[in-house]
C-alpha atoms as a PDB file:
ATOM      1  CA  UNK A   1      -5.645  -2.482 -17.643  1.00  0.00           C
ATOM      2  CA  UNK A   2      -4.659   0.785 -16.655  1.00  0.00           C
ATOM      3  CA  UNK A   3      -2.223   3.474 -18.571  1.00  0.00           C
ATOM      4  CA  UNK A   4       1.004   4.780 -16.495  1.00  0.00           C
ATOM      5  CA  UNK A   5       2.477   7.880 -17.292  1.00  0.00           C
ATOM      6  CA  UNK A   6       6.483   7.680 -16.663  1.00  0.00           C
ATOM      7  CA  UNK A   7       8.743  10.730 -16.960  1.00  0.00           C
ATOM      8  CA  UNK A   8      12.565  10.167 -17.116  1.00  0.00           C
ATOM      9  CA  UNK A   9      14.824  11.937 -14.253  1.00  0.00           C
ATOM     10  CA  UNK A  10      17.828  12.334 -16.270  1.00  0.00           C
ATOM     11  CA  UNK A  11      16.315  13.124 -20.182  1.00  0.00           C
ATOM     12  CA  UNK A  12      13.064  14.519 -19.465  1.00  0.00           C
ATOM     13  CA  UNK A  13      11.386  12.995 -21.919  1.00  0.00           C
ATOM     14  CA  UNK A  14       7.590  11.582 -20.802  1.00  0.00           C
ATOM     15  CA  UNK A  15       5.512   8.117 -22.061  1.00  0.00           C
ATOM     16  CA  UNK A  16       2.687   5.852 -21.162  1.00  0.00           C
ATOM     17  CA  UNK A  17       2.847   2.459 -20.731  1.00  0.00           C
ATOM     18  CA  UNK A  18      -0.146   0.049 -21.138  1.00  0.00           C
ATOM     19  CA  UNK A  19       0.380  -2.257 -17.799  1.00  0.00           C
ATOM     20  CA  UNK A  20      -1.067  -4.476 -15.542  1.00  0.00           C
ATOM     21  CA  UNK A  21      -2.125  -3.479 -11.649  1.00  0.00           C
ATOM     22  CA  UNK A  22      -0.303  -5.909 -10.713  1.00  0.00           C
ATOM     23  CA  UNK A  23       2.695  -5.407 -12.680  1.00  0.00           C
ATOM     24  CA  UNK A  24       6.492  -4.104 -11.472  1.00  0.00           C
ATOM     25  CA  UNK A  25       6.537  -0.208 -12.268  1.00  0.00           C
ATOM     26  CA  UNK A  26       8.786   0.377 -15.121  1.00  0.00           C
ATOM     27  CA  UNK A  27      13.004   1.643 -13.662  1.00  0.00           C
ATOM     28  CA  UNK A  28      14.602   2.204 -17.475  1.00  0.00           C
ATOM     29  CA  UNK A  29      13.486   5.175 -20.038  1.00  0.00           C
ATOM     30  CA  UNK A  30      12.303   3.709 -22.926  1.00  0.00           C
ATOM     31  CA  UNK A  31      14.837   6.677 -25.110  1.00  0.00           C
ATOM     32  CA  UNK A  32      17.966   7.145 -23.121  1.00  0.00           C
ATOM     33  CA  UNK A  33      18.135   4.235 -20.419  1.00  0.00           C
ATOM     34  CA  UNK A  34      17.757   6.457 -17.305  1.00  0.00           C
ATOM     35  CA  UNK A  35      15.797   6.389 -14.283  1.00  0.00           C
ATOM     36  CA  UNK A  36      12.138   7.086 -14.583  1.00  0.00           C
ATOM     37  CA  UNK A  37       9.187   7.748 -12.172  1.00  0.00           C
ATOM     38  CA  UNK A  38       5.602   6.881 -12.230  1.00  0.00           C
ATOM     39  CA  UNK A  39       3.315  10.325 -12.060  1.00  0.00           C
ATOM     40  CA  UNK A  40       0.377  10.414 -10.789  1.00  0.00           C
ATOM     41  CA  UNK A  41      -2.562  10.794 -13.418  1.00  0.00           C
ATOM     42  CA  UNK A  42      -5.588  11.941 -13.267  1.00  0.00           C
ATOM     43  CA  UNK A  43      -6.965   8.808 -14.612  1.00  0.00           C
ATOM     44  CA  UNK A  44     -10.297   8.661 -16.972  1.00  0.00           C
ATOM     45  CA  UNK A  45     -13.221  10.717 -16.224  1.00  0.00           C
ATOM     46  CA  UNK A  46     -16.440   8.800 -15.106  1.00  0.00           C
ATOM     47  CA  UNK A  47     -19.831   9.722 -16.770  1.00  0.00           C
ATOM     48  CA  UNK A  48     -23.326   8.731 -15.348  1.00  0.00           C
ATOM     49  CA  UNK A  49     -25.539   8.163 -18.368  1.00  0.00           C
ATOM     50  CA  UNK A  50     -29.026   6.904 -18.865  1.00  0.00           C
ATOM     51  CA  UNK A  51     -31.533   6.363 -15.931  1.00  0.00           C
ATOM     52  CA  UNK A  52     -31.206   5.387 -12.929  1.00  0.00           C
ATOM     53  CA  UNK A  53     -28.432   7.076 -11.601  1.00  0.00           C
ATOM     54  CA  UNK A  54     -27.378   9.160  -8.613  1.00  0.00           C
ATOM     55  CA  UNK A  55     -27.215  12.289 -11.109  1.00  0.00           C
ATOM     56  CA  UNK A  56     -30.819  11.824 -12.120  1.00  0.00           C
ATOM     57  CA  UNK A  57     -32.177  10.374  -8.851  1.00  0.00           C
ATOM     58  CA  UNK A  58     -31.314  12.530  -5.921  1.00  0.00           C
ATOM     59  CA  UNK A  59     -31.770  16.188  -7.821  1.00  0.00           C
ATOM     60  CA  UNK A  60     -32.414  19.230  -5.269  1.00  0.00           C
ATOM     61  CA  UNK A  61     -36.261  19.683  -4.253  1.00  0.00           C
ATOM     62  CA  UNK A  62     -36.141  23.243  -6.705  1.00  0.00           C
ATOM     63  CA  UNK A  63     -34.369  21.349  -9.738  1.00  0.00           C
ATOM     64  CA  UNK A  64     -37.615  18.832  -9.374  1.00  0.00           C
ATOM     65  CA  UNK A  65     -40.064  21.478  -8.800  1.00  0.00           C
ATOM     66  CA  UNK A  66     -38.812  23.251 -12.220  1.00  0.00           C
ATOM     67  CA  UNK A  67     -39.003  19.893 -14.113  1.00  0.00           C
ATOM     68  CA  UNK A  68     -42.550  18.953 -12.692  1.00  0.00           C
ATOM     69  CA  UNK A  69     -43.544  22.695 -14.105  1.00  0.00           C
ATOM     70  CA  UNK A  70     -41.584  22.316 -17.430  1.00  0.00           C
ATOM     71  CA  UNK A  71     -43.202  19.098 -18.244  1.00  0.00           C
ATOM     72  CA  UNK A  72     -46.698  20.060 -17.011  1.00  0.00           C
ATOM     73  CA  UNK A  73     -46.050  23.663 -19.342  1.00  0.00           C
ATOM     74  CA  UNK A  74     -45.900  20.961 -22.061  1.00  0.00           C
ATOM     75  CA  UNK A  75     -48.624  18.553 -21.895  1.00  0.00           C
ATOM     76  CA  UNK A  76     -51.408  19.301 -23.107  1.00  0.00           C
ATOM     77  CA  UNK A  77     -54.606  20.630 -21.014  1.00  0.00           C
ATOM     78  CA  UNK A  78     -57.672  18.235 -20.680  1.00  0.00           C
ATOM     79  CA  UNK A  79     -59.818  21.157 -22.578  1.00  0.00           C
ATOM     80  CA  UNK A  80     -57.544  20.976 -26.013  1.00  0.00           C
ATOM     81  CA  UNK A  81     -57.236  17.090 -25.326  1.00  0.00           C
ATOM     82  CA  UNK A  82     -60.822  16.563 -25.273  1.00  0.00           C
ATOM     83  CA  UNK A  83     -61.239  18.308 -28.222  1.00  0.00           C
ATOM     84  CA  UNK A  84     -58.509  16.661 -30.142  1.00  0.00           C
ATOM     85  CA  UNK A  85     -60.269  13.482 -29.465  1.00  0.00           C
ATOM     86  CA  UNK A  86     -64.019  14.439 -30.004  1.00  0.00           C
ATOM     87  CA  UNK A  87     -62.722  15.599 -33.882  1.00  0.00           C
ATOM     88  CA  UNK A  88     -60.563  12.869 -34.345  1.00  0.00           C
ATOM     89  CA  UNK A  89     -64.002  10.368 -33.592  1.00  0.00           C
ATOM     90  CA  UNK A  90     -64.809   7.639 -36.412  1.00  0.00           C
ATOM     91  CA  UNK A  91     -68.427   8.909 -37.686  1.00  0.00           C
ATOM     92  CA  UNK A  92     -70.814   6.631 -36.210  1.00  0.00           C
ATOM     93  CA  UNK A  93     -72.436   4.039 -38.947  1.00  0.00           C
ATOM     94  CA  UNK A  94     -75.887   5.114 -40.581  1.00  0.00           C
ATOM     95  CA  UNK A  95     -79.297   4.093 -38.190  1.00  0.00           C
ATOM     96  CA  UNK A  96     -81.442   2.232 -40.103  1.00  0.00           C
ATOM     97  CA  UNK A  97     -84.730   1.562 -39.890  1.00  0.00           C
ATOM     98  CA  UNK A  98     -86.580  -1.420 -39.530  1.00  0.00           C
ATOM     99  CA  UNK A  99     -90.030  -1.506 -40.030  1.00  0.00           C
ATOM    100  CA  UNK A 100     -91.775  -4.855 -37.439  1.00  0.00           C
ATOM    101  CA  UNK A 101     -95.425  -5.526 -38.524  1.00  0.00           C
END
């Protein structure tokens, strides 16, 4: 349920009021009686979040060319990955051995 923003004609004075679309706007100031109007509000302010939104799907062609280069900047290169991975090798068990007649 929305929140209306009234301002009396006669006192001034301005409140919110917690109602229903489909209620009656509100005639009476809640402080002196008078007439009031509804204002118009700007209402709440709507956020995109997460993946798989139009803010994150549909960037400019030079947004996802700076992205692609960031991330690539990043990752490691297949020279220091191969290396990583030849030091990080288990040793290979012990040959033995066996002596056939």
């Amino acid at each position: 349920m929305p929140t209306y923003e009234y301002k009396c004609l006669e006192c001034g004075c301005r409140f919110e009021a917690f109602q229903s679309m489909k209620d009656e706007p509100l005639t009476a100031c809640e402080q002196c009686g008078g007439k009031v109007k509804r204002l118009i509000g700007a209402g709440a302010g709507f956020i995109l979040k997460g993946n798989g939104f139009y803010g994150t799907d549909y960037r400019s062609e030079s947004y996802k060319a700076a992205a692609k280069q960031d991330t690539s900047a990043s990752s490691p290169s297949p020279s220091t990955e191969a290396k990583s991975t030849s030091e990080t090798k288990a040793p290979s068990p012990p040959k033995t051995e066996s002596n056939s007649k």
